[in-house]
N, C-alpha and C. Protein backbone atom coordinates (compact mmCIF):
# COMPACT_ATOMS: atom_id res chain seq x y z
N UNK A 1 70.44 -90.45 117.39
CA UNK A 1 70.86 -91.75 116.91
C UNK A 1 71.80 -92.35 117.95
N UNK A 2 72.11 -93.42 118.35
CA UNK A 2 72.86 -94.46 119.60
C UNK A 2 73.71 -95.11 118.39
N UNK A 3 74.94 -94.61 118.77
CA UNK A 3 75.58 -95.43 117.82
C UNK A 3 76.10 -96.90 118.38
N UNK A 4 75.68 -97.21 119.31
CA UNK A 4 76.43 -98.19 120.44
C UNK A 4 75.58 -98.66 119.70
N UNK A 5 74.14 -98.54 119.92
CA UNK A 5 72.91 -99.65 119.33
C UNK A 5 73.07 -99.72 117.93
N UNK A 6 73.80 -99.13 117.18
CA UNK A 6 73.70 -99.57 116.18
C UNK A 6 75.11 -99.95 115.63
N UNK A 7 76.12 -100.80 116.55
CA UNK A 7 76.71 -101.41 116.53
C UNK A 7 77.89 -100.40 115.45
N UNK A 8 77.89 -98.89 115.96
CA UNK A 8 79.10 -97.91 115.27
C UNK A 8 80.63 -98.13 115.96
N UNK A 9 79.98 -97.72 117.16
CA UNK A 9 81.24 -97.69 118.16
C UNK A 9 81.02 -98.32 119.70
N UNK A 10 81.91 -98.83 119.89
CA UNK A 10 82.14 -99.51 121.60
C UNK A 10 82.38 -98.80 122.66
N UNK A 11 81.92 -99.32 123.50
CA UNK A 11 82.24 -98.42 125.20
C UNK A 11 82.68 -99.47 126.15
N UNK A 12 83.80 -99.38 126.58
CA UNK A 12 84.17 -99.38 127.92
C UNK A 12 82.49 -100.04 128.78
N UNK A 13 82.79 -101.63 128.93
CA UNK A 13 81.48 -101.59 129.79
C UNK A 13 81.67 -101.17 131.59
N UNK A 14 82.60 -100.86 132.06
CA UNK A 14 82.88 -100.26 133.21
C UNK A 14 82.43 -98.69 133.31
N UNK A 15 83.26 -98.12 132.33
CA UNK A 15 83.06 -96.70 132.39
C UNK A 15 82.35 -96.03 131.68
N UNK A 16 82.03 -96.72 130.47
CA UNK A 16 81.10 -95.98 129.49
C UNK A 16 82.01 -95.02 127.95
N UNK A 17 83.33 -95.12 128.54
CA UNK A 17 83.49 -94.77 127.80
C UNK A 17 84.46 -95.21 126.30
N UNK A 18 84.18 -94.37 125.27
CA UNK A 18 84.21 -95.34 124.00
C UNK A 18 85.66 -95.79 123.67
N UNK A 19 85.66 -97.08 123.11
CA UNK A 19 87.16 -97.85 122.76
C UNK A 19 87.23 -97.92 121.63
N UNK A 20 86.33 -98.14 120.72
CA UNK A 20 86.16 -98.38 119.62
C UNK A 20 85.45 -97.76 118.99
N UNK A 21 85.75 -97.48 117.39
CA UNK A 21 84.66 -96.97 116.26
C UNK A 21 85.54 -97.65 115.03
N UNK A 22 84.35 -98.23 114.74
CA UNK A 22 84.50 -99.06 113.31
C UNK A 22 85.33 -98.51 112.10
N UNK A 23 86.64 -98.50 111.88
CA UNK A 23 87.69 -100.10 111.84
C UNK A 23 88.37 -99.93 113.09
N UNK A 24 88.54 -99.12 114.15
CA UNK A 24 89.64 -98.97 115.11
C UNK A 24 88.72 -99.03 116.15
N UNK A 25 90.14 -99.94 117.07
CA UNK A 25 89.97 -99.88 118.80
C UNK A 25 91.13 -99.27 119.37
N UNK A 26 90.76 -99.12 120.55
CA UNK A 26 92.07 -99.42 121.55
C UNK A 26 92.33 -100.62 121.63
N UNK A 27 92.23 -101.39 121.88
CA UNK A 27 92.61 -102.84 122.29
C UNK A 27 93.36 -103.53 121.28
N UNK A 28 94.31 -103.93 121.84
CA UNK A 28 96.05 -104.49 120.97
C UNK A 28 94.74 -106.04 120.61
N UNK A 29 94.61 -105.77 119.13
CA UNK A 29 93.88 -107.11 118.70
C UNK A 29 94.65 -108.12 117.81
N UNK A 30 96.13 -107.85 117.42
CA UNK A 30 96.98 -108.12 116.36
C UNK A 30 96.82 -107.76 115.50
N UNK A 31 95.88 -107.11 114.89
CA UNK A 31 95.91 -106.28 113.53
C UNK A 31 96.31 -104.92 113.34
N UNK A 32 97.86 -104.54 113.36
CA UNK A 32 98.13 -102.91 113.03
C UNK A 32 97.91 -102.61 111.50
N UNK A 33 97.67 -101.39 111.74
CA UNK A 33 97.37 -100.68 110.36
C UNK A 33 98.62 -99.72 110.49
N UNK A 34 99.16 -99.38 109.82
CA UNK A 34 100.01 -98.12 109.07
C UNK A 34 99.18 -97.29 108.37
N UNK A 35 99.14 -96.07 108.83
CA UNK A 35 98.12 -95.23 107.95
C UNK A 35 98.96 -93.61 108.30
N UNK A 36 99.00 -93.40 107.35
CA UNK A 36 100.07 -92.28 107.12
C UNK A 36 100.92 -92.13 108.43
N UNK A 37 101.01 -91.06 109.28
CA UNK A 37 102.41 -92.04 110.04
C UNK A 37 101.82 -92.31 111.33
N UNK A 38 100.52 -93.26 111.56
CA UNK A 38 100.40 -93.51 112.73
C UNK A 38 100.28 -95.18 112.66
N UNK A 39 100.25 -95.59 113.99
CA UNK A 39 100.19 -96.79 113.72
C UNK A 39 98.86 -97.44 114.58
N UNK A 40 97.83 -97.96 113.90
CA UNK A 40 96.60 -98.31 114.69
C UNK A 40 96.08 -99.42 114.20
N UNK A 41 95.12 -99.64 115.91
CA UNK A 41 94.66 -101.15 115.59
C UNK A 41 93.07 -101.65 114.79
N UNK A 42 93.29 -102.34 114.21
CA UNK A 42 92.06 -102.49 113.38
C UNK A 42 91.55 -103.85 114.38
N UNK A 43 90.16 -103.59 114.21
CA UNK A 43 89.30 -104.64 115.07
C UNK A 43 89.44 -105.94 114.36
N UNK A 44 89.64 -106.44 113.16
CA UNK A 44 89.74 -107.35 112.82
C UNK A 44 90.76 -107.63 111.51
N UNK A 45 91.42 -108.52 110.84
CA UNK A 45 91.38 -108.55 109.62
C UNK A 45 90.38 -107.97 108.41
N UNK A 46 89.72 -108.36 108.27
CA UNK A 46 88.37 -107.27 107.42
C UNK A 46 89.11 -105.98 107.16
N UNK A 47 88.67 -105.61 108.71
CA UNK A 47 88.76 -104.13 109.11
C UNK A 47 89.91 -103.67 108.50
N UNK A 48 90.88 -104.43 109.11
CA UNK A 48 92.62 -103.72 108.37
C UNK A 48 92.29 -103.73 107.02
N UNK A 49 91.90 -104.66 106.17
CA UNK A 49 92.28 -104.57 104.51
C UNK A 49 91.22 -103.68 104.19
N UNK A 50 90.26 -103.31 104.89
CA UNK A 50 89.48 -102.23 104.05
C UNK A 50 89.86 -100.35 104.80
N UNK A 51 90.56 -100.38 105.78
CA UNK A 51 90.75 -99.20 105.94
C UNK A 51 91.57 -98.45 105.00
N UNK A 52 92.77 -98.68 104.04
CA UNK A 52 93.29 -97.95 102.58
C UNK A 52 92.24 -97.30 102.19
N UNK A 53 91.37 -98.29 101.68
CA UNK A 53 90.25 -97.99 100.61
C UNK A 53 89.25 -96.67 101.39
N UNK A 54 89.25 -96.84 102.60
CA UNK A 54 88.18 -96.10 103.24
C UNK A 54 88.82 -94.92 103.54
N UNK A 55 90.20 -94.39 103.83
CA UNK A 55 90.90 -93.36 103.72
C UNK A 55 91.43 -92.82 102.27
N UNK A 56 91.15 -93.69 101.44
CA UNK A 56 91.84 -93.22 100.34
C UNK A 56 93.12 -92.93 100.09
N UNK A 57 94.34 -94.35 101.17
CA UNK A 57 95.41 -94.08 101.40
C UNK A 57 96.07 -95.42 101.20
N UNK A 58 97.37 -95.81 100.85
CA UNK A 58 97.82 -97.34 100.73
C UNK A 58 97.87 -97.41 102.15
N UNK A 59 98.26 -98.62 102.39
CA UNK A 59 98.35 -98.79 104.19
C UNK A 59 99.15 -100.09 104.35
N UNK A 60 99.96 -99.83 105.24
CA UNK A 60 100.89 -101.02 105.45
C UNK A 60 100.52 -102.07 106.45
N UNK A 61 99.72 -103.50 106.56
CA UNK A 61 99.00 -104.38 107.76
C UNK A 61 100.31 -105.26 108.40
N UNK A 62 100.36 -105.13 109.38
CA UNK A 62 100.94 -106.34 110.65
C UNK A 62 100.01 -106.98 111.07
N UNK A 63 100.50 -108.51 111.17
CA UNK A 63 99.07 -108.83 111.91
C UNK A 63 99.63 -110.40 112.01
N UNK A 64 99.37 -112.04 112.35
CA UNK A 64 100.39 -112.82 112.90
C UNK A 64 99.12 -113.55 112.40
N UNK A 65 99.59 -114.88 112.14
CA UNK A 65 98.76 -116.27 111.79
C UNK A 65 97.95 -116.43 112.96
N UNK A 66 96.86 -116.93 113.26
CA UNK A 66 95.86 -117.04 114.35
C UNK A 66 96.38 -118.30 115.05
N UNK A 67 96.69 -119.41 114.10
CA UNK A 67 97.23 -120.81 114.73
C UNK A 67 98.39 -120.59 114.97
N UNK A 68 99.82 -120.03 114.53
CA UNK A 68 101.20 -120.21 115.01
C UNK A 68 101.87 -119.07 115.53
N UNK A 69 101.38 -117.93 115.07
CA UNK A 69 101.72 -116.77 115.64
C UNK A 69 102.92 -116.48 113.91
N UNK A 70 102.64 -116.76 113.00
CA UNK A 70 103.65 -116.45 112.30
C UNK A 70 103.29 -114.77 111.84
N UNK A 71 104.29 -114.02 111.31
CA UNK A 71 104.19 -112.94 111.25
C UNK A 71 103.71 -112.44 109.60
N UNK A 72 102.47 -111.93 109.46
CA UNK A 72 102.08 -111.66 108.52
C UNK A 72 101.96 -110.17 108.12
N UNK A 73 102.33 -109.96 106.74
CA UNK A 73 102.34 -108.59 106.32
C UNK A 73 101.98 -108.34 105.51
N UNK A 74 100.96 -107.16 105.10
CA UNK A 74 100.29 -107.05 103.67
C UNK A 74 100.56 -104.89 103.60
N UNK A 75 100.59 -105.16 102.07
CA UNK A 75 100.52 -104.07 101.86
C UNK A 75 99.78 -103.64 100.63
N UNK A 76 99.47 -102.30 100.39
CA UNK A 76 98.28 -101.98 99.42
C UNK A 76 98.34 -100.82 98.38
N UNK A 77 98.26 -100.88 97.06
CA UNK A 77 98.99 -99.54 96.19
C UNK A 77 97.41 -99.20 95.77
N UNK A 78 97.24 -98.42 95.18
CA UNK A 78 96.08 -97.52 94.21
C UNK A 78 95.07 -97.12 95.46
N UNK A 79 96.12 -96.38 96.64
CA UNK A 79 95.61 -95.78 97.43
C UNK A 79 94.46 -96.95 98.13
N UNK A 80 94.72 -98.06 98.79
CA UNK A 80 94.05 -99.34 99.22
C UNK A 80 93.11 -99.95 98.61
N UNK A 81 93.37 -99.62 96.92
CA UNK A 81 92.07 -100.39 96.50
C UNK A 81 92.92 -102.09 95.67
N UNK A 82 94.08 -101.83 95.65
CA UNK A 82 94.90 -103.56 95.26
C UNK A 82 96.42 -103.90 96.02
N UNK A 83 96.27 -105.07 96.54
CA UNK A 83 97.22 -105.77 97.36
C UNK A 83 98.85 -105.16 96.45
N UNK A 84 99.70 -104.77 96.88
CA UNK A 84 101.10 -104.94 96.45
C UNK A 84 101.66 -105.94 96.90
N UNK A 85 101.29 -106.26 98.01
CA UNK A 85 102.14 -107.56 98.14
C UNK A 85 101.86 -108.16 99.71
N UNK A 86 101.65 -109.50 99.83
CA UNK A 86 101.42 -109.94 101.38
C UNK A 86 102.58 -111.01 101.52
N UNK A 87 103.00 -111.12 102.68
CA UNK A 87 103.60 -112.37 103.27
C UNK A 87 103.26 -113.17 104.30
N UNK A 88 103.77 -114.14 104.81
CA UNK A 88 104.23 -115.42 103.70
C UNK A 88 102.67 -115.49 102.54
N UNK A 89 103.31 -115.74 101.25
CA UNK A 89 102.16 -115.52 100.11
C UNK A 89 101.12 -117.01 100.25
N UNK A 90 101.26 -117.37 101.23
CA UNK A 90 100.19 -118.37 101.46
C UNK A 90 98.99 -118.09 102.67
N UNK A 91 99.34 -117.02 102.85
CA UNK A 91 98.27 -116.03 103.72
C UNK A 91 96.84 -116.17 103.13
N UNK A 92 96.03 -116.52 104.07
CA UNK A 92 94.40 -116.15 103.28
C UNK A 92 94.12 -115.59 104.79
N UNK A 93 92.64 -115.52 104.53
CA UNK A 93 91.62 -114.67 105.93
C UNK A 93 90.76 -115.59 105.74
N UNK A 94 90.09 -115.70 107.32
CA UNK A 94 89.24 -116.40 107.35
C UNK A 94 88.31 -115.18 107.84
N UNK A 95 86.88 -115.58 107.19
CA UNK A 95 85.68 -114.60 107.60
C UNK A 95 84.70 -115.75 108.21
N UNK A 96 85.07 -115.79 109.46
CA UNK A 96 84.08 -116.37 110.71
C UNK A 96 82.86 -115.96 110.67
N UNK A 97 81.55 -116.61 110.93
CA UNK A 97 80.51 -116.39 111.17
C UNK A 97 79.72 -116.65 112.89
N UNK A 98 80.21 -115.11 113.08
CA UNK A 98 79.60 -115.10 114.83
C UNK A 98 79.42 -113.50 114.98
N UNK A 99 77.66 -113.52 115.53
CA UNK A 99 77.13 -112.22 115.63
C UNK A 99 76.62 -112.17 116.87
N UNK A 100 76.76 -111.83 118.27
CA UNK A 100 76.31 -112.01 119.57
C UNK A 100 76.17 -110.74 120.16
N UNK A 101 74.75 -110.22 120.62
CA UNK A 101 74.64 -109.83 121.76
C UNK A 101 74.87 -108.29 121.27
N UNK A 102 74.85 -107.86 120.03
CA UNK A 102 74.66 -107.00 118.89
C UNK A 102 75.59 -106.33 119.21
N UNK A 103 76.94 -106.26 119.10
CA UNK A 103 77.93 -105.85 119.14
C UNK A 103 79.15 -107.13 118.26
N UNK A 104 79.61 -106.64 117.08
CA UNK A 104 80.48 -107.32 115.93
C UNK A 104 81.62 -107.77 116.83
N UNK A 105 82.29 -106.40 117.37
CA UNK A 105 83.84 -106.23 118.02
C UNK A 105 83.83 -106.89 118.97
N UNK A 106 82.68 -107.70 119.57
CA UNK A 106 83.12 -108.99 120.90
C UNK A 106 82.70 -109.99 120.37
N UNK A 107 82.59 -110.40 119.43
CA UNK A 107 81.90 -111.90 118.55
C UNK A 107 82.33 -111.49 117.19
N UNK A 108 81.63 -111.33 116.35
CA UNK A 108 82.25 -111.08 115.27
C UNK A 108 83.84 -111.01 114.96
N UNK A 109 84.55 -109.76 115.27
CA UNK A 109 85.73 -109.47 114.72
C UNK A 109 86.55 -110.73 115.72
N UNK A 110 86.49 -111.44 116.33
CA UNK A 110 87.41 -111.91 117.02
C UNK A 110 86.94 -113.38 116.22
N UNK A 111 86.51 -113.68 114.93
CA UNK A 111 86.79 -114.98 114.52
C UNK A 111 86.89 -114.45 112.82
N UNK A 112 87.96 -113.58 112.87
CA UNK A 112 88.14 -112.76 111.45
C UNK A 112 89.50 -112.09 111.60
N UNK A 113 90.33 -113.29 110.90
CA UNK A 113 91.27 -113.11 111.08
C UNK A 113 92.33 -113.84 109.91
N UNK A 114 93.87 -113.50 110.33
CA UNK A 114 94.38 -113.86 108.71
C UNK A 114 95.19 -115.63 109.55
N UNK A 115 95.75 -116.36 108.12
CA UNK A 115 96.19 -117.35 108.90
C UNK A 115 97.42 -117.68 107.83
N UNK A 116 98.15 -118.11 107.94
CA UNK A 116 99.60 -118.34 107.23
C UNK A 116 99.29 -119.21 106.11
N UNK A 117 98.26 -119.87 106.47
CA UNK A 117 98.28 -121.53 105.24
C UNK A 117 97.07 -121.71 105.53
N UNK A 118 96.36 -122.66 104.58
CA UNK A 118 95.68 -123.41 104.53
C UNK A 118 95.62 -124.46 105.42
N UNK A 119 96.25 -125.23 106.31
CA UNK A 119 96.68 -126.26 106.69
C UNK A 119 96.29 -125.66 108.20
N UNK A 120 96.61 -124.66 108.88
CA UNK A 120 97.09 -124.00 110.01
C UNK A 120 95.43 -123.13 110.34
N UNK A 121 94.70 -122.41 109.15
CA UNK A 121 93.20 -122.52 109.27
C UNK A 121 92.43 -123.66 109.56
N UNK A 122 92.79 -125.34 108.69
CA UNK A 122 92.14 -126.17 109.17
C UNK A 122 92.79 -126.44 110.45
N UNK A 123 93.41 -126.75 111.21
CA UNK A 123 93.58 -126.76 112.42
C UNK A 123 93.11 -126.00 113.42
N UNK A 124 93.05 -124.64 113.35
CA UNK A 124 92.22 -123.92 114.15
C UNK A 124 91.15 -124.07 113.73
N UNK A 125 90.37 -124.61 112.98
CA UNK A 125 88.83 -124.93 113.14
C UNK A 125 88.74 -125.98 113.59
N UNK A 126 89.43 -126.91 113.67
CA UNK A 126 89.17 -128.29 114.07
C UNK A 126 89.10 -127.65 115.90
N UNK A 127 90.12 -126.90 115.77
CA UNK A 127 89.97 -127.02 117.21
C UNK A 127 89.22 -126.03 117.65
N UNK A 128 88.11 -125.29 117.04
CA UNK A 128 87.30 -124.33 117.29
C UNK A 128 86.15 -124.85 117.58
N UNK A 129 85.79 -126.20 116.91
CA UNK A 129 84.33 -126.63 116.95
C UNK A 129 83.50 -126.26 116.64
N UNK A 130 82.31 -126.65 116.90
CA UNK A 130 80.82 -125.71 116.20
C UNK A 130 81.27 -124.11 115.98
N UNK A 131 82.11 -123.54 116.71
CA UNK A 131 82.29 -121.94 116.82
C UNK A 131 82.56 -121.81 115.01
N UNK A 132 82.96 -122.87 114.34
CA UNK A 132 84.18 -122.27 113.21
C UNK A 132 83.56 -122.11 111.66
N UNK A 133 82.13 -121.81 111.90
CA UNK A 133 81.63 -121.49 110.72
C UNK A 133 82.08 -120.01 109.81
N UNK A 134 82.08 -120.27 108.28
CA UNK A 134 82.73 -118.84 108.32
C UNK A 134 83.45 -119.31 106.81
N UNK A 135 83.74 -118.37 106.00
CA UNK A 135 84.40 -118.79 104.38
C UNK A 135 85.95 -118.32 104.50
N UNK A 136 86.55 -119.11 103.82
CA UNK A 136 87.86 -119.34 103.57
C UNK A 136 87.93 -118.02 102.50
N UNK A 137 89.18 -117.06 102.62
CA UNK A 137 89.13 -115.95 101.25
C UNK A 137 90.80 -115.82 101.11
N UNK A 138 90.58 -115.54 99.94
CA UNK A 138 92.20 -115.43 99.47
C UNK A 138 92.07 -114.04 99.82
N UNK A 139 93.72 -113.71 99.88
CA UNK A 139 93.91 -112.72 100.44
C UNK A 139 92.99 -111.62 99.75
N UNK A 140 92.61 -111.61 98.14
CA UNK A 140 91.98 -110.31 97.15
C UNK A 140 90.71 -110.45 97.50
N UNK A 141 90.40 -111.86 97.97
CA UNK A 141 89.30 -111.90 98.51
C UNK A 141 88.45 -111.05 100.11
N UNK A 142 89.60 -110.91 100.98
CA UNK A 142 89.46 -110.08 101.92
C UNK A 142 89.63 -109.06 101.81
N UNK A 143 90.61 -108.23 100.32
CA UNK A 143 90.37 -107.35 100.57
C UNK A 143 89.45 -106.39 99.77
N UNK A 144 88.62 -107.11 99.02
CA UNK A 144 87.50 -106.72 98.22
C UNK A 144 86.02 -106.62 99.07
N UNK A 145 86.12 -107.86 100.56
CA UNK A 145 85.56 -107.64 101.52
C UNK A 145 85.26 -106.47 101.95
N UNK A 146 86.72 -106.11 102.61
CA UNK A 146 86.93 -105.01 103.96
C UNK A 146 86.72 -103.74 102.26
N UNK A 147 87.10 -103.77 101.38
CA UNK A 147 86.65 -102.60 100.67
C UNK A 147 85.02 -102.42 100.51
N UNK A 148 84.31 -103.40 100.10
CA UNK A 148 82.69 -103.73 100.20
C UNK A 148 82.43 -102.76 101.56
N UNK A 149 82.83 -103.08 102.48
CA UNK A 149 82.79 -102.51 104.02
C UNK A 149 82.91 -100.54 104.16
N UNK A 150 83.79 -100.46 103.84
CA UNK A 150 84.82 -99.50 104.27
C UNK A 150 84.96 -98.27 103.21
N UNK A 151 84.92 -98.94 102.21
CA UNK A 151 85.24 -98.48 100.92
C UNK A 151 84.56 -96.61 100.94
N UNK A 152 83.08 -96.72 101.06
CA UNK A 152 82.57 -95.15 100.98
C UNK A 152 82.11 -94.54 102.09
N UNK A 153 82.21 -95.27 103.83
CA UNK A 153 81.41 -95.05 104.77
C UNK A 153 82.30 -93.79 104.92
N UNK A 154 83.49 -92.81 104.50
CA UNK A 154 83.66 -91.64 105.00
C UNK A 154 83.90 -90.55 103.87
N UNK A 155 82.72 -91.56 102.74
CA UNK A 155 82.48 -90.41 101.39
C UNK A 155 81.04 -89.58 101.48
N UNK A 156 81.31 -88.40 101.57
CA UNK A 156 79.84 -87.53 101.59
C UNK A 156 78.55 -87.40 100.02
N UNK A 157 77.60 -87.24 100.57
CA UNK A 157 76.53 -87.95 99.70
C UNK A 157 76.31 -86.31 98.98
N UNK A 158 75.40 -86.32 98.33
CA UNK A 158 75.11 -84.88 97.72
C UNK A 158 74.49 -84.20 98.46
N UNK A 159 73.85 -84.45 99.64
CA UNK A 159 73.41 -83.59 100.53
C UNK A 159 74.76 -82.94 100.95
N UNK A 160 75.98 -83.47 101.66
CA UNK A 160 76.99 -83.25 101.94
C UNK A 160 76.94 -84.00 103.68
N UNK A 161 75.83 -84.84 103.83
CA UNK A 161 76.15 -85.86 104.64
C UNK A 161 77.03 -86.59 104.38
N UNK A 162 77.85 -87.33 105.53
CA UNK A 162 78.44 -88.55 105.05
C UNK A 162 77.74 -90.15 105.66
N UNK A 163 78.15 -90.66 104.55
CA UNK A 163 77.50 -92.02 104.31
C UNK A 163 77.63 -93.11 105.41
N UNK A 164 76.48 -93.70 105.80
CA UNK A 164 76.89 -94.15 107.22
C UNK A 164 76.05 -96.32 106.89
């Protein structure tokens, strides 16, 4: 199985070797995760609110408005399956619609992201242009997303595979 081709994990197009596996990169993308005591980057918004659920752990998100740079924080109780609390509480996510070149983490995750307001999303689409297709989600809304996502891909099936 190629997991590159099937859009699992990323490589280094210089060296080949891998940066990414779906929710985490190397690459400082503004989305930290807190996950028991490490601190890592999630490829997108999505990604951050569904990794709790997919570890079966609460998780603490950093991550900054896309238009102002304001500093946004969410956090997650019943082991990442409900928000405890985000700031500033006018936070939503935007879920962009861009799929290129069959890889998510260079198109996709980079128009999936959180934004402070309502007001500060329409502005970065205005100034995104045709690029800025994509649904507006309240924050429970993203994270019922990234759980949809995330939620069982590292629960084993009755064979005792895990679910891919």
């Amino acid at each position: 199985m190629n997991l590159e081709a099937q859009d699992v994990i990323v490589r280094d197009s210089q060296t080949g070797r891998i940066i990414g596996a779906y929710p985490f990169t190397e690459a400082e993308t503004g989305h930290r995760v807190d996950l028991a005591l490490q601190a890592l980057n999630a490829m997108c918004a999505i990604d951050a609110l569904g990794i709790g659920a997919m570890y079966d752990r609460d998780v603490r998100i950093r991550s900054s408005c896309r238009m102002c740079g304001t500093a946004i924080e969410v956090a997650t109780l019943n082991r990442g399956r409900e928000l405890a609390y985000w700031t500033p509480e006018t936070a939503i996510v935007w879920s962009g619609i861009r799929y290129e070149h069959g890889c998510a983490a260079n198109s996709l995750c980079k128009v999936l992201a959180f934004f402070c307001s309502d007001e500060h999303l329409a502005a970065w689409r205005q100034r995104q242009g045709e690029d800025s297709r994509g649904f507006r989600l309240s924050m429970e809304e993203g994270l019922e997303t990234g759980r949809a996502i995330f939620e069982n891909s590292l629960k084993a099936n009755e064979s005792g595979a895990v679910a891919t």
